[in-house]
Protein backbone atom coordinates (compact mmCIF):
# COMPACT_ATOMS: atom_id res chain seq x y z
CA UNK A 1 0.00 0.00 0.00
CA UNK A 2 2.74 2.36 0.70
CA UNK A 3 4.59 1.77 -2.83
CA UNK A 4 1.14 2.43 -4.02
CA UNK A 5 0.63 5.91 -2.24
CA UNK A 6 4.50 6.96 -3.31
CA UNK A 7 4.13 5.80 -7.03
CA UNK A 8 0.88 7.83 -6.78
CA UNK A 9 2.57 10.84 -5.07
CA UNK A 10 5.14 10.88 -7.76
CA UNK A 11 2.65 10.81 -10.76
CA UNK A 12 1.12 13.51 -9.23
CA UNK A 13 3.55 15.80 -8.57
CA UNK A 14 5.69 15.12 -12.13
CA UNK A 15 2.34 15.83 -13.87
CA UNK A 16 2.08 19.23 -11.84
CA UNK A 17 5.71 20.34 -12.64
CA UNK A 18 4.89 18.97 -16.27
CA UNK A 19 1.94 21.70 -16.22
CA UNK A 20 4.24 24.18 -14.81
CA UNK A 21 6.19 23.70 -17.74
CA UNK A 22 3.69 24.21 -20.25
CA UNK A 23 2.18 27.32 -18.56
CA UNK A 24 5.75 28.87 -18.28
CA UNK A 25 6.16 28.28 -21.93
CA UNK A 26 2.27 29.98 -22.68
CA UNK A 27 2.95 32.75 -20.51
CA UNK A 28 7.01 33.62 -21.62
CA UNK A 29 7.78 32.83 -17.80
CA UNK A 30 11.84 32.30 -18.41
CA UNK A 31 12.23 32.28 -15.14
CA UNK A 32 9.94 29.70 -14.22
CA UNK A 33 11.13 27.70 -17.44
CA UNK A 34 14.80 27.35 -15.97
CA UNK A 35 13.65 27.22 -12.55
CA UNK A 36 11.75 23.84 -14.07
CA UNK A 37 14.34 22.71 -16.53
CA UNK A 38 17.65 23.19 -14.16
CA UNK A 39 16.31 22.51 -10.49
CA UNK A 40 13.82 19.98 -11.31
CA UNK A 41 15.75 18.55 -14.87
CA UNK A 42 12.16 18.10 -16.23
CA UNK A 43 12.46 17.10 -19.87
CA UNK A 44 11.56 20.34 -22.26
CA UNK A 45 10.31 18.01 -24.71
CA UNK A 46 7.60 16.83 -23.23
CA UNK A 47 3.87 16.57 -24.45
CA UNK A 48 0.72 17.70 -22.87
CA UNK A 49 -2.63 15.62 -23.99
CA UNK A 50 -3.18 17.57 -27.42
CA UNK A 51 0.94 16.33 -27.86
CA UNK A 52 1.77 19.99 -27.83
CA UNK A 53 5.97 20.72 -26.26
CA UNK A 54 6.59 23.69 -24.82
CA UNK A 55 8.40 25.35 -27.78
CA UNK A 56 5.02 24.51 -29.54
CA UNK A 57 2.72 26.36 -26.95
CA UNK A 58 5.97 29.05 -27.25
CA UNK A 59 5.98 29.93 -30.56
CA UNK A 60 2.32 30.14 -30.97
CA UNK A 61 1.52 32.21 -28.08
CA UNK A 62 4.60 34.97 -29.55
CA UNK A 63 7.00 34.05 -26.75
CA UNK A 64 10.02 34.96 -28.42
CA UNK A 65 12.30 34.74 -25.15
CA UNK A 66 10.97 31.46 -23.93
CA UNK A 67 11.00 30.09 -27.48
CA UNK A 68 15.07 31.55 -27.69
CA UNK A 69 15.55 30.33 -23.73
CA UNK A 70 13.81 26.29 -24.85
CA UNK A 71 16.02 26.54 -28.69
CA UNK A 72 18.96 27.07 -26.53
CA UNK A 73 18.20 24.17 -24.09
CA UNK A 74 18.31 22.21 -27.29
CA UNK A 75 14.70 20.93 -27.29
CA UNK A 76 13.09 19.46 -30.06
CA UNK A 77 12.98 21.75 -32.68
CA UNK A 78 11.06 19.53 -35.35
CA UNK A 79 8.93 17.98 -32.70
CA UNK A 80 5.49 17.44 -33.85
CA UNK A 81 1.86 17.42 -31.70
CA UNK A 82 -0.88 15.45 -32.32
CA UNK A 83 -2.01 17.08 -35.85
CA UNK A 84 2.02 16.71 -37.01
CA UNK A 85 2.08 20.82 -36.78
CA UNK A 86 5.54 21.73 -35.64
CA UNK A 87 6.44 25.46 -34.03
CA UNK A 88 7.32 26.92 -37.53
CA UNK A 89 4.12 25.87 -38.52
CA UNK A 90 2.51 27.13 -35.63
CA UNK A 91 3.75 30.68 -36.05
CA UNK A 92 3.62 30.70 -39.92
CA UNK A 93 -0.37 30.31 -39.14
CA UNK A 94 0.04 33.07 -37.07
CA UNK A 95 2.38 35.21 -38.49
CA UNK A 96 4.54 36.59 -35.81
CA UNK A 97 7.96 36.34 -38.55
CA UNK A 98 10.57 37.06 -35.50
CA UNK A 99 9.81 33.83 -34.17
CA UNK A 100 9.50 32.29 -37.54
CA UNK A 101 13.14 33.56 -38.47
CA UNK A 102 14.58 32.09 -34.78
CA UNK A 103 13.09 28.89 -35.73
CA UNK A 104 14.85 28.61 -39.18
CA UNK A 105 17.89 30.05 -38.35
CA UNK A 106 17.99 27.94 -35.75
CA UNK A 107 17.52 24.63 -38.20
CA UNK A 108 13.84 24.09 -38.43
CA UNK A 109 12.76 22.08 -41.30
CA UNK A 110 10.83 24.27 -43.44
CA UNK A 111 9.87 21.13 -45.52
CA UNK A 112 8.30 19.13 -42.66
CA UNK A 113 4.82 18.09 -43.60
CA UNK A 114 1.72 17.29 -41.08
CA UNK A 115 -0.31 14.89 -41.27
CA UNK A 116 -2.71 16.70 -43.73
CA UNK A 117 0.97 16.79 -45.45
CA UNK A 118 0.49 20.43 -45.30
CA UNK A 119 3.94 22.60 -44.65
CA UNK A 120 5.50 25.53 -43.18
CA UNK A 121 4.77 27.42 -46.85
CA UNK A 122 1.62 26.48 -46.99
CA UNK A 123 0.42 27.52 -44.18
CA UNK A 124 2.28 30.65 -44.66
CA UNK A 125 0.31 31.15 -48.23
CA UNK A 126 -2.97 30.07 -46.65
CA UNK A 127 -3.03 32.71 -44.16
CA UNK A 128 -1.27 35.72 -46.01
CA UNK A 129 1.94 36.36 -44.54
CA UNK A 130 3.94 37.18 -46.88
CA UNK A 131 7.10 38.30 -45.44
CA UNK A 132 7.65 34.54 -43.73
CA UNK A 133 6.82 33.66 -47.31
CA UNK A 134 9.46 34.95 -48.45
CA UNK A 135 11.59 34.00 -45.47
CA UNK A 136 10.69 30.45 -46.02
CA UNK A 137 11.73 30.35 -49.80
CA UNK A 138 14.94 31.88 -49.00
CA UNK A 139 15.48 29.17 -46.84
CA UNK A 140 15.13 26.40 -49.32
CA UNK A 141 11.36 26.27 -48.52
CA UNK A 142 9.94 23.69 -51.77
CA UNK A 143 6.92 24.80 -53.83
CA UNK A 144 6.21 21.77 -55.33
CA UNK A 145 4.90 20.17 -52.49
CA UNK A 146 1.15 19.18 -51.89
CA UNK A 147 -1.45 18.55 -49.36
CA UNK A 148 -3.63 15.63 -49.15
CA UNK A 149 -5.70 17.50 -51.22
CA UNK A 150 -3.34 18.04 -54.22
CA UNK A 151 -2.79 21.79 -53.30
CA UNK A 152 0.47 23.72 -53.51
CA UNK A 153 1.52 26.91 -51.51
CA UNK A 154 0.82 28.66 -54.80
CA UNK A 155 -2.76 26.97 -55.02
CA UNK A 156 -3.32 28.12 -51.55
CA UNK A 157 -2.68 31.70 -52.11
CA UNK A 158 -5.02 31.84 -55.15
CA UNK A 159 -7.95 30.42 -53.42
CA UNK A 160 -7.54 32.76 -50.69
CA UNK A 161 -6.74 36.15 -52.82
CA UNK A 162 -3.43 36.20 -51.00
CA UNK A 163 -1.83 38.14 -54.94
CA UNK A 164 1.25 39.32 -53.07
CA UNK A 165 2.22 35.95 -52.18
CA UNK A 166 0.98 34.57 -55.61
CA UNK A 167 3.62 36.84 -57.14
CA UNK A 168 6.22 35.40 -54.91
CA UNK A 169 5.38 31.86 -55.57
CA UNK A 170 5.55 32.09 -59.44
């Protein structure tokens, strides 16, 4: 019965620091991030129930300084949640480009594909943001790749109206 109540003890409290460690990373808390990651060597790579990491929930919330503080703590940088979105993907569906730049400079696969086999470029198209457009391509960002619905970055950014980024793409 005792091994019972520590194994349950344990559980409980990892899962609370694992929380912690996800809310630090929503919120930008740096400081609660190394607090978690140094004192308490929790794995930054871990996944909450929707598989997201905490350079996921970074990214995509614009926390530029816990997304810098998690790429320099060498986390997963490709790491994928349940839907196979990655960070860049995250934040090219978004469009904050500072983050988007950190990621790929920092070796993010701008070819990575979900499991709709969409990419980085197309959600970048989709949504109008042309500047991480741009950023992507530079970066060796392929326009020949489709979704699961036969549809190209370029196809994207017609059916949406996106012309800017239609210009870029041809």
């Amino acid at each position: 019965m005792k091994h019972l109540l520590l194994i349950t003890i344990l559980i409980f409290t990892t899962t609370m620091k694992a929380q912690e460690l996800f809310d630090a990373a929503r919120n930008g808390n740096v400081d609660k991030l190394k607090e978690i990651y140094t004192v308490d060597n929790i794995s930054i790579d871990q996944k909450d129930q929707k598989g997201f990491t905490p350079l996921i929930l970074a990214a995509y919330y614009n926390q530029i300084d816990a997304v810098a503080f998690l790429l320099e703590n060498k986390c997963d940088i490709n790491a994928q949640d349940s839907s196979g979105n990655t960070a860049l993907m995250g934040v090219c569906f978004k469009g904050n480009l500072p983050i988007a730049k950190l990621l790929i400079d920092n070796g993010a696969n701008v070819n990575l594909q979900n499991y709709n086999d969409a990419t980085a470029l197309i959600y970048a198209s989709t949504f109008g943001h042309k500047d991480i457009a741009s950023y992507l391509l530079d970066h060796n960002a392929e326009t020949s790749i489709m979704d699961n619905r036969g549809n190209t970055a370029l196809k994207h950014a017609q059916m949406q109206g996106n012309e800017e980024i239609v210009t870029l793409l041809k």
